[in-house]
PDB file of N, CA and C in Angstrom:
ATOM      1  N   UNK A   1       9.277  29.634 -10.305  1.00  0.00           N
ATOM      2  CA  UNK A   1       9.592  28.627  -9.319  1.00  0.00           C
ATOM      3  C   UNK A   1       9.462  27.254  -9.961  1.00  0.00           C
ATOM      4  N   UNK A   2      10.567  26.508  -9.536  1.00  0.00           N
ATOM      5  CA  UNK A   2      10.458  25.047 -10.509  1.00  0.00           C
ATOM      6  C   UNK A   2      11.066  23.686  -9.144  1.00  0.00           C
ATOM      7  N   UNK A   3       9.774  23.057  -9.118  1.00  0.00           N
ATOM      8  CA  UNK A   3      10.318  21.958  -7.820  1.00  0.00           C
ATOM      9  C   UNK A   3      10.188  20.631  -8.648  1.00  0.00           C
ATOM     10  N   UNK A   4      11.917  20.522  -8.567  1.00  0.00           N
ATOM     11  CA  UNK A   4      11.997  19.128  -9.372  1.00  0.00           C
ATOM     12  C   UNK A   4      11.611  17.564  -7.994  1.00  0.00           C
ATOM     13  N   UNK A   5      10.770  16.751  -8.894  1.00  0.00           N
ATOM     14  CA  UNK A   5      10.778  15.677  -8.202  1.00  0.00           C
ATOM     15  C   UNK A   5      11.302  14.067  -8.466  1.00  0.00           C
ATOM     16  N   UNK A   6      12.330  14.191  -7.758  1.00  0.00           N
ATOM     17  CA  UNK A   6      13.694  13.234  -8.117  1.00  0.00           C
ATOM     18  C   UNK A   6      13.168  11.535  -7.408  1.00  0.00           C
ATOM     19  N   UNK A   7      11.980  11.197  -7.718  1.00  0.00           N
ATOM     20  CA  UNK A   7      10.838  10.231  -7.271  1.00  0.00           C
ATOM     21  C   UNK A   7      11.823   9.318  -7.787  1.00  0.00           C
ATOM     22  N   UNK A   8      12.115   9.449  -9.114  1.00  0.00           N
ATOM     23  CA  UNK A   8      12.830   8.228 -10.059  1.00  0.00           C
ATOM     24  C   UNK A   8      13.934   7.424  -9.617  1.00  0.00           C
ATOM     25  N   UNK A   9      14.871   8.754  -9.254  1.00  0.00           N
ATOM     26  CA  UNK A   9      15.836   8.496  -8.400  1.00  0.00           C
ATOM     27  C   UNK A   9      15.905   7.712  -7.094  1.00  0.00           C
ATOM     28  N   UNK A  10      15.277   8.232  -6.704  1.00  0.00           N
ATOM     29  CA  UNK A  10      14.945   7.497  -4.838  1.00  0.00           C
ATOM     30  C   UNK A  10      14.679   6.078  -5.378  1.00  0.00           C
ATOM     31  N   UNK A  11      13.753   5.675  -6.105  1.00  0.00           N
ATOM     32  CA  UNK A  11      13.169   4.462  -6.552  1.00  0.00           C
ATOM     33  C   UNK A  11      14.791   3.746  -7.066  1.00  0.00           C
ATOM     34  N   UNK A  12      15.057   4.132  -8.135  1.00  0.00           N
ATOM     35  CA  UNK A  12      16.733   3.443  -8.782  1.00  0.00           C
ATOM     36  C   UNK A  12      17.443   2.843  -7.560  1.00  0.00           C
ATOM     37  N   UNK A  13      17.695   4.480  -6.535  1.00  0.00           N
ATOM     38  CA  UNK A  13      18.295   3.999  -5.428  1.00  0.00           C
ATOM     39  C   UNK A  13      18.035   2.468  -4.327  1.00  0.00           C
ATOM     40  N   UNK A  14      16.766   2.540  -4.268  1.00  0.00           N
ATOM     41  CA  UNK A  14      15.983   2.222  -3.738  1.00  0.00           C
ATOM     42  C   UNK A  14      16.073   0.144  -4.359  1.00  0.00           C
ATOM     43  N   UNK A  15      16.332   0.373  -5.261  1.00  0.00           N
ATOM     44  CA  UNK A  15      16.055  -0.769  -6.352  1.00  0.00           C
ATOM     45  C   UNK A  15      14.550  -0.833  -6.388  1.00  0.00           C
ATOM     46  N   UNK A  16      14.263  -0.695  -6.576  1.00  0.00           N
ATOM     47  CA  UNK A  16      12.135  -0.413  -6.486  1.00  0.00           C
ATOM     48  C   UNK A  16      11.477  -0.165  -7.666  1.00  0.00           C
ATOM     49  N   UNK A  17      10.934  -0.717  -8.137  1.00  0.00           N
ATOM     50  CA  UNK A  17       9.739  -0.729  -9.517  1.00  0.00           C
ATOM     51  C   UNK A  17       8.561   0.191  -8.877  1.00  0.00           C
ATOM     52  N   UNK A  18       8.075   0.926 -10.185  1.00  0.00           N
ATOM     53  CA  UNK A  18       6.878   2.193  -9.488  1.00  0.00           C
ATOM     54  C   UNK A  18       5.566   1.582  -8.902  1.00  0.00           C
ATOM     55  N   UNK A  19       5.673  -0.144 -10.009  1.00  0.00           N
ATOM     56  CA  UNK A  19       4.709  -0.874  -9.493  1.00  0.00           C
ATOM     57  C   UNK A  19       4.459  -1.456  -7.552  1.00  0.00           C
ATOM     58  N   UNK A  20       5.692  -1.938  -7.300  1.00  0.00           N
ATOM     59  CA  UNK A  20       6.100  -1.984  -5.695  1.00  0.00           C
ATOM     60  C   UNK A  20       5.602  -0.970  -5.119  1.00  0.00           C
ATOM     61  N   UNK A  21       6.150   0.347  -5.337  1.00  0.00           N
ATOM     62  CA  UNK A  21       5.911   1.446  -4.553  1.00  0.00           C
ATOM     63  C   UNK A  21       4.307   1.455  -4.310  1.00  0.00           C
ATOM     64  N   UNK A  22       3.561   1.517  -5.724  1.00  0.00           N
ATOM     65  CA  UNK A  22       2.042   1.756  -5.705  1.00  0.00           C
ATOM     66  C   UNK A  22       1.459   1.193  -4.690  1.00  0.00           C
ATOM     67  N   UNK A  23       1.691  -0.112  -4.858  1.00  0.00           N
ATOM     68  CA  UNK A  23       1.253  -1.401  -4.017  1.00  0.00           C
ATOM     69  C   UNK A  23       1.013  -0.912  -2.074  1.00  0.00           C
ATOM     70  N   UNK A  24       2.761  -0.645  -2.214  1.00  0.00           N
ATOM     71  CA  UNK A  24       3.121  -0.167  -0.783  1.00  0.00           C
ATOM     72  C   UNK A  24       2.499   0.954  -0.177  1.00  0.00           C
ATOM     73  N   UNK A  25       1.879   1.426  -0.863  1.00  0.00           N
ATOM     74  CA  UNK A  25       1.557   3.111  -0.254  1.00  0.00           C
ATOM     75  C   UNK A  25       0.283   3.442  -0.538  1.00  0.00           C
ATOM     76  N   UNK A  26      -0.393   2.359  -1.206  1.00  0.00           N
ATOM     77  CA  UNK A  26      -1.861   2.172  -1.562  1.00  0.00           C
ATOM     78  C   UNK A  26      -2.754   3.560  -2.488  1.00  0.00           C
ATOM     79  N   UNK A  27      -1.612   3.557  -3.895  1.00  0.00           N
ATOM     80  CA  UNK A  27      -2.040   4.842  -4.936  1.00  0.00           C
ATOM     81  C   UNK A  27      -1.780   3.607  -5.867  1.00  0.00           C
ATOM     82  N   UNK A  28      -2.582   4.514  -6.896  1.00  0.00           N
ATOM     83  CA  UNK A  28      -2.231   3.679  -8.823  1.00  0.00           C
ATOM     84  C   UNK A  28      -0.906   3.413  -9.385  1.00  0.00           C
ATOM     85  N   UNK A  29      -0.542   3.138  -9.719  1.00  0.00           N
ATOM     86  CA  UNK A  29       0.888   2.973 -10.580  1.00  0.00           C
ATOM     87  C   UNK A  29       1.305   3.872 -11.569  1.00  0.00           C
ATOM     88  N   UNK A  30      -0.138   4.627 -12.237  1.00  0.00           N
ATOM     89  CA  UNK A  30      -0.437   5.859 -13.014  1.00  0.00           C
ATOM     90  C   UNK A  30       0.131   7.063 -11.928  1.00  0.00           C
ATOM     91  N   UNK A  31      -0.552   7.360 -10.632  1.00  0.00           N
ATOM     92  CA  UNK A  31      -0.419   8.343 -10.291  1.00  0.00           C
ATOM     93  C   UNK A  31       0.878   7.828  -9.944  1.00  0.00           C
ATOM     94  N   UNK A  32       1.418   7.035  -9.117  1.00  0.00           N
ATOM     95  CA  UNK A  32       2.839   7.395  -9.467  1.00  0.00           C
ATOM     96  C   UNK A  32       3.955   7.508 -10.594  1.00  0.00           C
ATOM     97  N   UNK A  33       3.759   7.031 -11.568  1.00  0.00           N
ATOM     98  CA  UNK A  33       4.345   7.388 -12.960  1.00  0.00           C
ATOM     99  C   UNK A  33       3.836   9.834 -13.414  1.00  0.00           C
ATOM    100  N   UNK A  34       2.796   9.663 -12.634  1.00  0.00           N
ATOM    101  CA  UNK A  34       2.480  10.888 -12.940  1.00  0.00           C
ATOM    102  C   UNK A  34       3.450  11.790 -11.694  1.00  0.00           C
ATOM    103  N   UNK A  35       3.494  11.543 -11.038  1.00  0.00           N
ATOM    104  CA  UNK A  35       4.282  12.163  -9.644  1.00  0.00           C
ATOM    105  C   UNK A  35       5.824  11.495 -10.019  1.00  0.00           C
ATOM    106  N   UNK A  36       6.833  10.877 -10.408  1.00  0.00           N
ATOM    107  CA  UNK A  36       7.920  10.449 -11.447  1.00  0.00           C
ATOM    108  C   UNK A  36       7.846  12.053 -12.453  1.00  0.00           C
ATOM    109  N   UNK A  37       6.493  12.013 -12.839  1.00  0.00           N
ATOM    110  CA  UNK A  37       7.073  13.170 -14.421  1.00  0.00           C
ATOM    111  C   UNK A  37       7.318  14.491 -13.943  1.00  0.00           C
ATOM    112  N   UNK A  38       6.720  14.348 -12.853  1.00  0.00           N
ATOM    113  CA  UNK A  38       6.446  15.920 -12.541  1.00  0.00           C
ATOM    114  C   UNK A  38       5.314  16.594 -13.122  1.00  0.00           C
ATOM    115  N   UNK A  39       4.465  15.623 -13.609  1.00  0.00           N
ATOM    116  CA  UNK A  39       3.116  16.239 -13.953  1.00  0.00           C
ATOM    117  C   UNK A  39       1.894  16.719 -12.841  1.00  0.00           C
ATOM    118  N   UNK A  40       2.301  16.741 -11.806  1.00  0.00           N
ATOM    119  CA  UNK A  40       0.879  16.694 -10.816  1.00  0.00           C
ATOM    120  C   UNK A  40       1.363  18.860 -10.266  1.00  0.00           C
ATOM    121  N   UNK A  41       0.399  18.693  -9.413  1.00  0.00           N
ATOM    122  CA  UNK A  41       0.388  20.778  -8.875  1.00  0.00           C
ATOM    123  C   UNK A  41       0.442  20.303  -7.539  1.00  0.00           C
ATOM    124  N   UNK A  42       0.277  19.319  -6.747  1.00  0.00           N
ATOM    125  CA  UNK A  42       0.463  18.531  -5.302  1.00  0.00           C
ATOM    126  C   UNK A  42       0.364  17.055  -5.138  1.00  0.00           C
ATOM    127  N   UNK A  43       0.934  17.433  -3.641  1.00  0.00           N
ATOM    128  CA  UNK A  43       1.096  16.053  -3.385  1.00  0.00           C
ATOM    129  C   UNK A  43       0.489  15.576  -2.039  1.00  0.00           C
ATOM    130  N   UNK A  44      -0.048  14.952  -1.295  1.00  0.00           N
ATOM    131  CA  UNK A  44      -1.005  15.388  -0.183  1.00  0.00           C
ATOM    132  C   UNK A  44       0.273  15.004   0.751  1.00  0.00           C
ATOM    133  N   UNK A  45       0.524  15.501   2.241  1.00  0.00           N
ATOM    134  CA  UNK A  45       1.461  14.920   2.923  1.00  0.00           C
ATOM    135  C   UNK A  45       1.332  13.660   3.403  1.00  0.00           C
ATOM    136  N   UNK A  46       0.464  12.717   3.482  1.00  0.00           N
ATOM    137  CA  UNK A  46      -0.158  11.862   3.925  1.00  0.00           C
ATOM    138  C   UNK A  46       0.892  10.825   2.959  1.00  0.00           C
ATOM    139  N   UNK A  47       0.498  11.023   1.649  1.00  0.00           N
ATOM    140  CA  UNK A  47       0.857  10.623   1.218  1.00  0.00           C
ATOM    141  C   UNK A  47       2.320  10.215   0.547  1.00  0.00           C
ATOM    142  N   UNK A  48       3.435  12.008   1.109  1.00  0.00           N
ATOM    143  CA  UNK A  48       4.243  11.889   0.497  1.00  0.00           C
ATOM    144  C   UNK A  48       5.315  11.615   2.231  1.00  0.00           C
ATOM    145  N   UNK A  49       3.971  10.987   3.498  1.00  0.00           N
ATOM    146  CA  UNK A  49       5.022  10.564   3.921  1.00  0.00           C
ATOM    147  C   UNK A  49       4.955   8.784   4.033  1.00  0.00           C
ATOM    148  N   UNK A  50       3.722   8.309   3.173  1.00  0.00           N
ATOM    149  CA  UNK A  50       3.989   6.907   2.616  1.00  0.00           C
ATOM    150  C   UNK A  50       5.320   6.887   2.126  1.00  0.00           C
ATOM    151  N   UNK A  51       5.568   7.004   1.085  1.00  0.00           N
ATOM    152  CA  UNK A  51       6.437   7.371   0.528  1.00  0.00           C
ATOM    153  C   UNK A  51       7.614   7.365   1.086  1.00  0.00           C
ATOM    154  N   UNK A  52       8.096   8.418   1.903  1.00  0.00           N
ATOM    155  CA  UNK A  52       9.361   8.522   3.021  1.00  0.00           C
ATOM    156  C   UNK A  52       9.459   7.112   3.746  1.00  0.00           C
ATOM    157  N   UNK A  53       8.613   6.837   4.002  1.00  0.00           N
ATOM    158  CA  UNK A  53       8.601   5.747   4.791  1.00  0.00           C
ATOM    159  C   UNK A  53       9.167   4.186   4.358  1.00  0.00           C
ATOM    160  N   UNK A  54       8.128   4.100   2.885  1.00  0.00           N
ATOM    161  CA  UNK A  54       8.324   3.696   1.936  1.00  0.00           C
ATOM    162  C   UNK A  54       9.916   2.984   1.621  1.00  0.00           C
ATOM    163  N   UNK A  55      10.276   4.453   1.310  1.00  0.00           N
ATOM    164  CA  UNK A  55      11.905   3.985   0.491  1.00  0.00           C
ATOM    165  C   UNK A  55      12.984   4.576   1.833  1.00  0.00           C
ATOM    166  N   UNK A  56      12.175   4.912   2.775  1.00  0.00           N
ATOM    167  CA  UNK A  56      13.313   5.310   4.200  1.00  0.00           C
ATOM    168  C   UNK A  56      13.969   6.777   3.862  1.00  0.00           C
ATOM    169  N   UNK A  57      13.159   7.438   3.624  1.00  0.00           N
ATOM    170  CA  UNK A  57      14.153   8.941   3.100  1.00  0.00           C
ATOM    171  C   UNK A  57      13.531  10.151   3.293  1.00  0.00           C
ATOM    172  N   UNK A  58      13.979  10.996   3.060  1.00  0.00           N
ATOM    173  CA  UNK A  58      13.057  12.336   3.320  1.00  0.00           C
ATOM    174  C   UNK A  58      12.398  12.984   2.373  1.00  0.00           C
ATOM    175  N   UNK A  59      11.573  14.003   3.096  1.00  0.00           N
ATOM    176  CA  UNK A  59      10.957  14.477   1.548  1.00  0.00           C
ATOM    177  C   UNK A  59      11.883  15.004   0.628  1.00  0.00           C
ATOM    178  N   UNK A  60      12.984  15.805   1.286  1.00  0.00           N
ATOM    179  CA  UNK A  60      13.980  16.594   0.431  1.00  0.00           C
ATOM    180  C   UNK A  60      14.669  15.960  -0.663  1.00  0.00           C
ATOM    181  N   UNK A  61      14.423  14.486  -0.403  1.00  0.00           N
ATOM    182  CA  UNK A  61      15.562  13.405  -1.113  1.00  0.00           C
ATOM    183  C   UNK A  61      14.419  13.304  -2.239  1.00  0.00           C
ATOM    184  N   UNK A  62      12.958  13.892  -2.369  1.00  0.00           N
ATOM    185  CA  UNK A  62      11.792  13.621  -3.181  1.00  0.00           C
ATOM    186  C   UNK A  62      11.831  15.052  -4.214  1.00  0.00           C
ATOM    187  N   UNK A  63      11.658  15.665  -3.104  1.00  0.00           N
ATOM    188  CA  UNK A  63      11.314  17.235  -4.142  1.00  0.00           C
ATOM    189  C   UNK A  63      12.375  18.010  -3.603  1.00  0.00           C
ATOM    190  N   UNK A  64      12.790  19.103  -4.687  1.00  0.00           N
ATOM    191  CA  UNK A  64      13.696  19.604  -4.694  1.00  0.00           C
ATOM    192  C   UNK A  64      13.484  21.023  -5.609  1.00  0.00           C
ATOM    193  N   UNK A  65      13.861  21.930  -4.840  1.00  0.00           N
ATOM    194  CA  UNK A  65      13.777  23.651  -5.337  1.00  0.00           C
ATOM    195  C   UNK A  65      14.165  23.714  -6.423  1.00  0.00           C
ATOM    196  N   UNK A  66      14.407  24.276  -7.680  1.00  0.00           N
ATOM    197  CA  UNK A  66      15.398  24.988  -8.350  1.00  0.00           C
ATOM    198  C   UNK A  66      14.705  26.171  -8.818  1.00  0.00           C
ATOM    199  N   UNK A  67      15.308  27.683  -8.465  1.00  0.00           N
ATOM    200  CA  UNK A  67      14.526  28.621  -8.847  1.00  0.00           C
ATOM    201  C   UNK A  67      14.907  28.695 -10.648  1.00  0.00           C
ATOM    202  N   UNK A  68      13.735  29.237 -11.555  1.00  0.00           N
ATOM    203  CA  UNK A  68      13.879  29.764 -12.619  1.00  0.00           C
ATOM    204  C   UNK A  68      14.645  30.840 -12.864  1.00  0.00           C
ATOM    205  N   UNK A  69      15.281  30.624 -13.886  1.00  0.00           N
ATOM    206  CA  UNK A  69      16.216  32.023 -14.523  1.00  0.00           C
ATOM    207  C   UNK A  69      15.376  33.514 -13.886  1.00  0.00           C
ATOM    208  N   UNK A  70      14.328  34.011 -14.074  1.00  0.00           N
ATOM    209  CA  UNK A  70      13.364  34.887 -13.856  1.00  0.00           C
ATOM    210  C   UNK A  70      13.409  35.287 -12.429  1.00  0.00           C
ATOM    211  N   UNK A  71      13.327  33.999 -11.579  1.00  0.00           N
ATOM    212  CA  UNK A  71      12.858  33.925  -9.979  1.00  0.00           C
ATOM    213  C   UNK A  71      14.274  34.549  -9.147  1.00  0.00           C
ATOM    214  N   UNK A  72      15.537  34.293  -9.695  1.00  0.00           N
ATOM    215  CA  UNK A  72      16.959  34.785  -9.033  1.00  0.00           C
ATOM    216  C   UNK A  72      17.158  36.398  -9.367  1.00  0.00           C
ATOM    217  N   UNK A  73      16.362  37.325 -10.137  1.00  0.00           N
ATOM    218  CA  UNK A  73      16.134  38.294 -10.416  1.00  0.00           C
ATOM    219  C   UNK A  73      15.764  38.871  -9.007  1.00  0.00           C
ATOM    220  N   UNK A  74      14.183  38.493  -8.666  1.00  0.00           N
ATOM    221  CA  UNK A  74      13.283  38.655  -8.119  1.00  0.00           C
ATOM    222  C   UNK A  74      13.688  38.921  -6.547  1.00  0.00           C
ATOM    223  N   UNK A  75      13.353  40.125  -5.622  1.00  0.00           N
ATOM    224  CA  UNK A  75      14.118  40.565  -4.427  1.00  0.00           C
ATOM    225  C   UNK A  75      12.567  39.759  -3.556  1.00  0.00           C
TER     226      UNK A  75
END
């Protein structure tokens, strides 16, 4: 299972620096550069509906499914 998080994107869209966002939603600029890489295992909802709110969008427009080669096997 692989959930891409298209954070970067929304932000581009958005015209928005990660620094703005931080500010706005009251996290580090780190953890959002870390939530951008796709380095984190969660995200609290609290937080990822700062966020929505944030840049006006949904979570779906944030994270996004893609199953692994392996996982489309799998019944």
């Amino acid at each position: 299972m692989a959930i891409i998080v298209n954070l970067d994107v929304m932000l581009a869209r958005r015209k928005m620096r990660s620094r703005e966002l931080a500010e706005r939603i009251g996290i580090t600029e780190q953890n959002v550069s870390l939530l951008k890489s796709g380095k984190v295992k969660g995200i609290r909802f609290d937080t990822l509906e700062r966020i929505c709110a944030v840049l006006n969008c949904q979570p779906g427009d944030i994270l996004e499914f893609r199953p692994d080669e392996h996982d489309t096997n799998a019944a």
